[in-house]
C-alpha atoms as a PDB file:
ATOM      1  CA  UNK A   1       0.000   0.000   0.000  1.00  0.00           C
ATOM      2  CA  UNK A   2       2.551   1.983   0.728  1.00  0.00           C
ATOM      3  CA  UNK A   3       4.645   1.868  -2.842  1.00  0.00           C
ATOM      4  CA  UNK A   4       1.780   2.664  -3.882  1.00  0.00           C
ATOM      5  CA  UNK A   5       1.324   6.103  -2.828  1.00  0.00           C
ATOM      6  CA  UNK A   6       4.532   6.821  -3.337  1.00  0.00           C
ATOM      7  CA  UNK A   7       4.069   5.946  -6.846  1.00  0.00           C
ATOM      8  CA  UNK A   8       1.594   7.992  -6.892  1.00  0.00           C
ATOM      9  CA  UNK A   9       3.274  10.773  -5.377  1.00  0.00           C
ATOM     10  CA  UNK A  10       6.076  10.618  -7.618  1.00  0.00           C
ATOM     11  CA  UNK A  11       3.954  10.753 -10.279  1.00  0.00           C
ATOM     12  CA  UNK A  12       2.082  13.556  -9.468  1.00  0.00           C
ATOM     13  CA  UNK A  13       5.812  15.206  -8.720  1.00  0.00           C
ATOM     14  CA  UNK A  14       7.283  14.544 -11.604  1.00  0.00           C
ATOM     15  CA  UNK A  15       4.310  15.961 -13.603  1.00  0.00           C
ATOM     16  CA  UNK A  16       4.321  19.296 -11.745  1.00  0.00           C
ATOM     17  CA  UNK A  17       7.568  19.112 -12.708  1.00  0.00           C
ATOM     18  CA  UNK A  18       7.274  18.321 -16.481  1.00  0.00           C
ATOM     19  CA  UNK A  19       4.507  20.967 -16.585  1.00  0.00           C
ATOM     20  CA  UNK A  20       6.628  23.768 -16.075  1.00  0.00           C
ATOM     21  CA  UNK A  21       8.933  23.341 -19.014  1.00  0.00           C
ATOM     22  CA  UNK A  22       8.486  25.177 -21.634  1.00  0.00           C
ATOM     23  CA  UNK A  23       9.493  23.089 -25.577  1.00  0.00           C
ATOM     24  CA  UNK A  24       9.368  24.606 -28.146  1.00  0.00           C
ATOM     25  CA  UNK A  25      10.116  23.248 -31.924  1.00  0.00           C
ATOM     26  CA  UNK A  26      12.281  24.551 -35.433  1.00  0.00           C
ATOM     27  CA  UNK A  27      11.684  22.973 -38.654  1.00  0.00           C
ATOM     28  CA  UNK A  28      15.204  22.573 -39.680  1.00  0.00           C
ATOM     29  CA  UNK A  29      13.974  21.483 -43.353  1.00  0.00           C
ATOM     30  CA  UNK A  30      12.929  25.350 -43.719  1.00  0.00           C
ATOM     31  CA  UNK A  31      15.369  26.462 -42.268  1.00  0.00           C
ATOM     32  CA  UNK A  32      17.741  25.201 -43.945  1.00  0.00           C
ATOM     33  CA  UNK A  33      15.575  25.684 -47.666  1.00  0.00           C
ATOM     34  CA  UNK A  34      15.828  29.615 -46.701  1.00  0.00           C
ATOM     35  CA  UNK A  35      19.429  29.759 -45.990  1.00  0.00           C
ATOM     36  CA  UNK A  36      21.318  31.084 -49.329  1.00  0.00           C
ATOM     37  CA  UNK A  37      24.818  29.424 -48.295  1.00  0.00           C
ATOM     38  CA  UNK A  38      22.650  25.721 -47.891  1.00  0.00           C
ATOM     39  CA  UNK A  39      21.289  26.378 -51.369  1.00  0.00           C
ATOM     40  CA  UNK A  40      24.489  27.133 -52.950  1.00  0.00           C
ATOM     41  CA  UNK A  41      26.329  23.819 -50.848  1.00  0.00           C
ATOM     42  CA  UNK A  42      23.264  21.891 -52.354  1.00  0.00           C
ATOM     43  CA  UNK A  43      23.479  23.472 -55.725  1.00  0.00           C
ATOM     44  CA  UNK A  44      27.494  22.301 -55.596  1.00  0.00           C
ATOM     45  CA  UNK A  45      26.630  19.001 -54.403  1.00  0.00           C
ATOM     46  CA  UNK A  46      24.065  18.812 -57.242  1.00  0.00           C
ATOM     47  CA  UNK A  47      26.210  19.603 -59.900  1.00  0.00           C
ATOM     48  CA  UNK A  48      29.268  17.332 -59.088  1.00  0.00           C
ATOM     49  CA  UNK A  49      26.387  14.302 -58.813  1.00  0.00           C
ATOM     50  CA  UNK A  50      25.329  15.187 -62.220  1.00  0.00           C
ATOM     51  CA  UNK A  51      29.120  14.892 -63.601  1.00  0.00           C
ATOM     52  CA  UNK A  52      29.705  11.786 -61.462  1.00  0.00           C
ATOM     53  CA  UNK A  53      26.688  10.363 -63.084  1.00  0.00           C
ATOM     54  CA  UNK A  54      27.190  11.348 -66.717  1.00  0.00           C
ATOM     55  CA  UNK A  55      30.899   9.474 -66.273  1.00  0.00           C
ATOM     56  CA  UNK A  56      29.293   6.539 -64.569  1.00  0.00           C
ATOM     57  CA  UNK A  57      27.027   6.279 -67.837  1.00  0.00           C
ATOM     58  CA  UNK A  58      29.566   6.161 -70.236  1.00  0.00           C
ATOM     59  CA  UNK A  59      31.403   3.120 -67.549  1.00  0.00           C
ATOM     60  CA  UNK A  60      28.282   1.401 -67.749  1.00  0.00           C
ATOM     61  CA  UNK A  61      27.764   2.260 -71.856  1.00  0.00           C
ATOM     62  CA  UNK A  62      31.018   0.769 -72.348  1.00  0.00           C
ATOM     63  CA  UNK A  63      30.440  -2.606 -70.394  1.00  0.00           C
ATOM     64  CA  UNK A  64      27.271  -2.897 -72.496  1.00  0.00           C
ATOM     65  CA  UNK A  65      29.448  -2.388 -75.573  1.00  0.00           C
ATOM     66  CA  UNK A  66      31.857  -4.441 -74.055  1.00  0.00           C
ATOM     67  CA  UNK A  67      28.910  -7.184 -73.509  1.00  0.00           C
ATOM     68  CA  UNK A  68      27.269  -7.572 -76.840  1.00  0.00           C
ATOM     69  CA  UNK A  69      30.580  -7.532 -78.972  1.00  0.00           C
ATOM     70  CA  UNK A  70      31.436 -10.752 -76.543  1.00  0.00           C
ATOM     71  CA  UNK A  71      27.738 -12.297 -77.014  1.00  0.00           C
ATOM     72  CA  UNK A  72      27.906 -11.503 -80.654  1.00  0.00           C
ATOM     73  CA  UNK A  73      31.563 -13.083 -81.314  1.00  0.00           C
ATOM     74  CA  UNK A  74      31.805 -15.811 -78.734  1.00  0.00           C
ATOM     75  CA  UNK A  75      31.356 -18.788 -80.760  1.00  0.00           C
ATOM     76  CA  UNK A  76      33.703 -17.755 -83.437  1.00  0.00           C
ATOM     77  CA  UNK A  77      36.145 -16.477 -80.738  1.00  0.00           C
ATOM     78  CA  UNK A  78      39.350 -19.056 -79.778  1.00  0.00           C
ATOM     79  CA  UNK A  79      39.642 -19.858 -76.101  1.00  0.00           C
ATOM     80  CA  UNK A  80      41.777 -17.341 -75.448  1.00  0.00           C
ATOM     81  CA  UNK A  81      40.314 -14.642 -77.076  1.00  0.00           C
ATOM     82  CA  UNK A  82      36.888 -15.525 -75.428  1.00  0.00           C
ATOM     83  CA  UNK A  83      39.264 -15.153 -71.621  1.00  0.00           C
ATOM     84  CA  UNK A  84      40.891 -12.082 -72.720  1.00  0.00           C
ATOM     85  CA  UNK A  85      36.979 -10.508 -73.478  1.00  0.00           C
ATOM     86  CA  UNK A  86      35.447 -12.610 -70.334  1.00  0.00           C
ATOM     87  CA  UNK A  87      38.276 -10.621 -68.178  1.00  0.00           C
ATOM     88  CA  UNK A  88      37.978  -6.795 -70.361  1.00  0.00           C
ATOM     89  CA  UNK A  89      33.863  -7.688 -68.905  1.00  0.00           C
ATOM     90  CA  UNK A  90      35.126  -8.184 -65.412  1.00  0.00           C
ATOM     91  CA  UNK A  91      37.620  -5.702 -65.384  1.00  0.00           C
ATOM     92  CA  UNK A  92      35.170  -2.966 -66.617  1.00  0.00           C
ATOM     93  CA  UNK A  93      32.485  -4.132 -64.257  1.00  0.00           C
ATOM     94  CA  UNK A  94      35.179  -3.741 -61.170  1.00  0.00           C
ATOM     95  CA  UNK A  95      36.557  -0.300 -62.692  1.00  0.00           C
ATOM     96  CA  UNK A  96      32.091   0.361 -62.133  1.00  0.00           C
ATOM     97  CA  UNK A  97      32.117  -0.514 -58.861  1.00  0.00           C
ATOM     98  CA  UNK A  98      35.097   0.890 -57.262  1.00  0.00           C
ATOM     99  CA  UNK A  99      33.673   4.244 -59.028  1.00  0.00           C
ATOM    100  CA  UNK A 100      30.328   3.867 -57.246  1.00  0.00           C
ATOM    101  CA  UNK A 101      31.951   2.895 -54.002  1.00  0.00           C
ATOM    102  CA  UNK A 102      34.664   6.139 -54.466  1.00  0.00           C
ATOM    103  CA  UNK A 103      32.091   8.537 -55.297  1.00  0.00           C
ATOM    104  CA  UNK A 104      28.674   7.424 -53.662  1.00  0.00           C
ATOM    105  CA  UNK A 105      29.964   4.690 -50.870  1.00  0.00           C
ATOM    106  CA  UNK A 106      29.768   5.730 -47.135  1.00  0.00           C
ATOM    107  CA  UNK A 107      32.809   7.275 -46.842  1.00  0.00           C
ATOM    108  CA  UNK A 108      33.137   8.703 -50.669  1.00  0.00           C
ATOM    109  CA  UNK A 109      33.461  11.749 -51.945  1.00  0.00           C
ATOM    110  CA  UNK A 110      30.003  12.571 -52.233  1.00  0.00           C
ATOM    111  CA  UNK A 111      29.516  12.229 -48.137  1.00  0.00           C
ATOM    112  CA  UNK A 112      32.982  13.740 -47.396  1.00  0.00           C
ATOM    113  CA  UNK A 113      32.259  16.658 -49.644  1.00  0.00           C
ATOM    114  CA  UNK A 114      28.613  16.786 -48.108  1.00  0.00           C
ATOM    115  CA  UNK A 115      29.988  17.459 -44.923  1.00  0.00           C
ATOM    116  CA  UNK A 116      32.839  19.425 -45.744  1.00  0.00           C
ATOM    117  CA  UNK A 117      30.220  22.318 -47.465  1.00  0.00           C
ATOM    118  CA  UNK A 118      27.284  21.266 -45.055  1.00  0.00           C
ATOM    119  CA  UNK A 119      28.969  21.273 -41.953  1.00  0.00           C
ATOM    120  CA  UNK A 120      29.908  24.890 -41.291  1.00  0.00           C
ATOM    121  CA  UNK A 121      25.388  25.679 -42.043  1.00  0.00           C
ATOM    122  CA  UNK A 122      24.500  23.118 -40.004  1.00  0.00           C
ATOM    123  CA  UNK A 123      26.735  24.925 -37.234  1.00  0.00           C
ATOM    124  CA  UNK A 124      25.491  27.891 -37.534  1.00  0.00           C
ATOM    125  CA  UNK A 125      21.752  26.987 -37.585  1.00  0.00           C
ATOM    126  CA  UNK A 126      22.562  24.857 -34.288  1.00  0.00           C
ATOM    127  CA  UNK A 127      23.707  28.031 -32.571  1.00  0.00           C
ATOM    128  CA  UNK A 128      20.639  30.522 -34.010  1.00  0.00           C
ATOM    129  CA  UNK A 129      18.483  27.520 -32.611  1.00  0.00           C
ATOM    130  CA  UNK A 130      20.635  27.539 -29.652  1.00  0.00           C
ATOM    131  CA  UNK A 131      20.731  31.554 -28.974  1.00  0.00           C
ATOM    132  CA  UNK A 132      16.972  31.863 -29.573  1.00  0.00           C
ATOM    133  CA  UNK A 133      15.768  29.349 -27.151  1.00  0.00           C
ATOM    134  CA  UNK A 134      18.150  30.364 -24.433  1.00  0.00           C
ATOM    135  CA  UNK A 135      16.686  34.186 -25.432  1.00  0.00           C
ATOM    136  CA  UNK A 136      12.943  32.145 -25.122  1.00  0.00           C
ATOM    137  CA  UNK A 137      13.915  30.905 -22.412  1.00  0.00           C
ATOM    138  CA  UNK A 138      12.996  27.272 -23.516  1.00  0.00           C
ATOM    139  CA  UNK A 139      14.031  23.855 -22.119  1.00  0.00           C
ATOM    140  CA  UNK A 140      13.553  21.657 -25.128  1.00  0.00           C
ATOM    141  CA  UNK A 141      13.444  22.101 -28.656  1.00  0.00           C
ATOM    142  CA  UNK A 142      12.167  19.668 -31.027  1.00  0.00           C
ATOM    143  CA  UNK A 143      13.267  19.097 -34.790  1.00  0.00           C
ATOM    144  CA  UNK A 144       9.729  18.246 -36.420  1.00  0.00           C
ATOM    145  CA  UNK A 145      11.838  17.606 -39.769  1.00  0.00           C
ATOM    146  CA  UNK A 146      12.973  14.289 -38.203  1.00  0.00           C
ATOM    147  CA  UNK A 147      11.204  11.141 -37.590  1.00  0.00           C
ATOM    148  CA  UNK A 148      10.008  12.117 -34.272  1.00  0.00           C
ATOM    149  CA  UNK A 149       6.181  11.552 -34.560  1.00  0.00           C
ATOM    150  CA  UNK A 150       4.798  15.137 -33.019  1.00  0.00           C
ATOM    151  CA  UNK A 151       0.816  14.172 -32.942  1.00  0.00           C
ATOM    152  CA  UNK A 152       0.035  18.344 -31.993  1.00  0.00           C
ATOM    153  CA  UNK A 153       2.194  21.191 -32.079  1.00  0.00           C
ATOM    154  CA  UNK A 154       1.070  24.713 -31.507  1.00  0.00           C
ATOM    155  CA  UNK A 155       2.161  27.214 -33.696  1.00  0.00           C
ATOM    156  CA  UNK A 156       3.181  30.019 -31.086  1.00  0.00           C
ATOM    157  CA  UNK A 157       5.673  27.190 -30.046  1.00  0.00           C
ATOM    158  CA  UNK A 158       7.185  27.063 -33.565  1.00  0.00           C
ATOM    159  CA  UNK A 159      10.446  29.190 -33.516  1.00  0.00           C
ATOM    160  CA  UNK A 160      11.603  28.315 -37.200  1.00  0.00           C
ATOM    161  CA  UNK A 161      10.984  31.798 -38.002  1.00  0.00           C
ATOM    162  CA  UNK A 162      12.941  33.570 -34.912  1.00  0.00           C
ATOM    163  CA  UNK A 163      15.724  31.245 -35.591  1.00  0.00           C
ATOM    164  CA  UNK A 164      15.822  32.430 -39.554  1.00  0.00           C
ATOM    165  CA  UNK A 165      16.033  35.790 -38.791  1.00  0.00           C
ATOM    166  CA  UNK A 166      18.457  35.356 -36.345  1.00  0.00           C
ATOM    167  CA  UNK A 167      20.748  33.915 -38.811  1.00  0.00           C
ATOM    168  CA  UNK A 168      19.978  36.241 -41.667  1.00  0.00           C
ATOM    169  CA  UNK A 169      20.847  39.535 -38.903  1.00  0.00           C
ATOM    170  CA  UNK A 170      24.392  37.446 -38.480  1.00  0.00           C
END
């Protein structure tokens, strides 16, 4: 009987407690849309994907090349021939993958260069979010851009705004 009330009674503290905070949320998404030096890292990022892809269609053109002159010569092709065009296949399907893996693999360029452009924005939204809810005077804020499910939010908790003008006064 006894853990019970003080179940109870930590309950009820804990939820005076919780009531009293004050959370408030950013959508880094828009924040991050509005910010001129995010557009132009994304517009960078964009364009060296675009290259990366253009040369890893002419790799792949080749291997089909590469492909159908084998399928279309194999059977008049001696056995060592046929090898030397069964390896030029491999070889070209390797030189694809270590491309893909260079550019676009977890620690490629793509990620690396990501980062290096990203990194520095990211920053400084962190500290805009930072200065305005220490200036709000709030205990928690919440990214709604992530895949924290937020069932309600009130607007006149949303400081997306106050944290873009902050940055665009900087």
């Amino acid at each position: 009987m006894n853990l019970k009330i003080a179940v109870i009674l930590s309950l009820m503290l804990v939820s005076a407690a919780l009531s009293q905070q004050k959370i408030g949320y950013v959508d880094s998404k828009v924040i991050l849309e509005t910010l001129q030096d995010a557009k132009d890292a994304q517009t960078n990022l964009d364009n060296m994907m675009q290259k990366w892809q253009v040369e890893l269609a002419g790799l792949n053109d080749s291997l089909v090349f590469l492909k159908d002159d084998y399928e279309k010569k194999k059977l008049i092709l001696t056995d060592n021939v046929r090898n030397q065009k069964e390896d030029e296949i491999k070889t070209q399907e390797k030189r694809i993958n270590e491309f893909k893996q260079q550019k676009f693999g977890e620690n490629g360029e793509y990620f690396q260069k990501q980062n290096e452009l990203m990194k520095p924005v990211q920053d400084r939204v962190f500290k805009a979010i930072q200065d305005v809810a220490r200036e709000g005077g709030y205990d928690f804020v919440i990214d709604r851009s992530t895949q924290l499910m937020l069932l309600y939010m009130n607007d006149k908790y949303d400081l997306t705004q106050k944290v873009i003008r902050k940055l665009e006064a900087q």
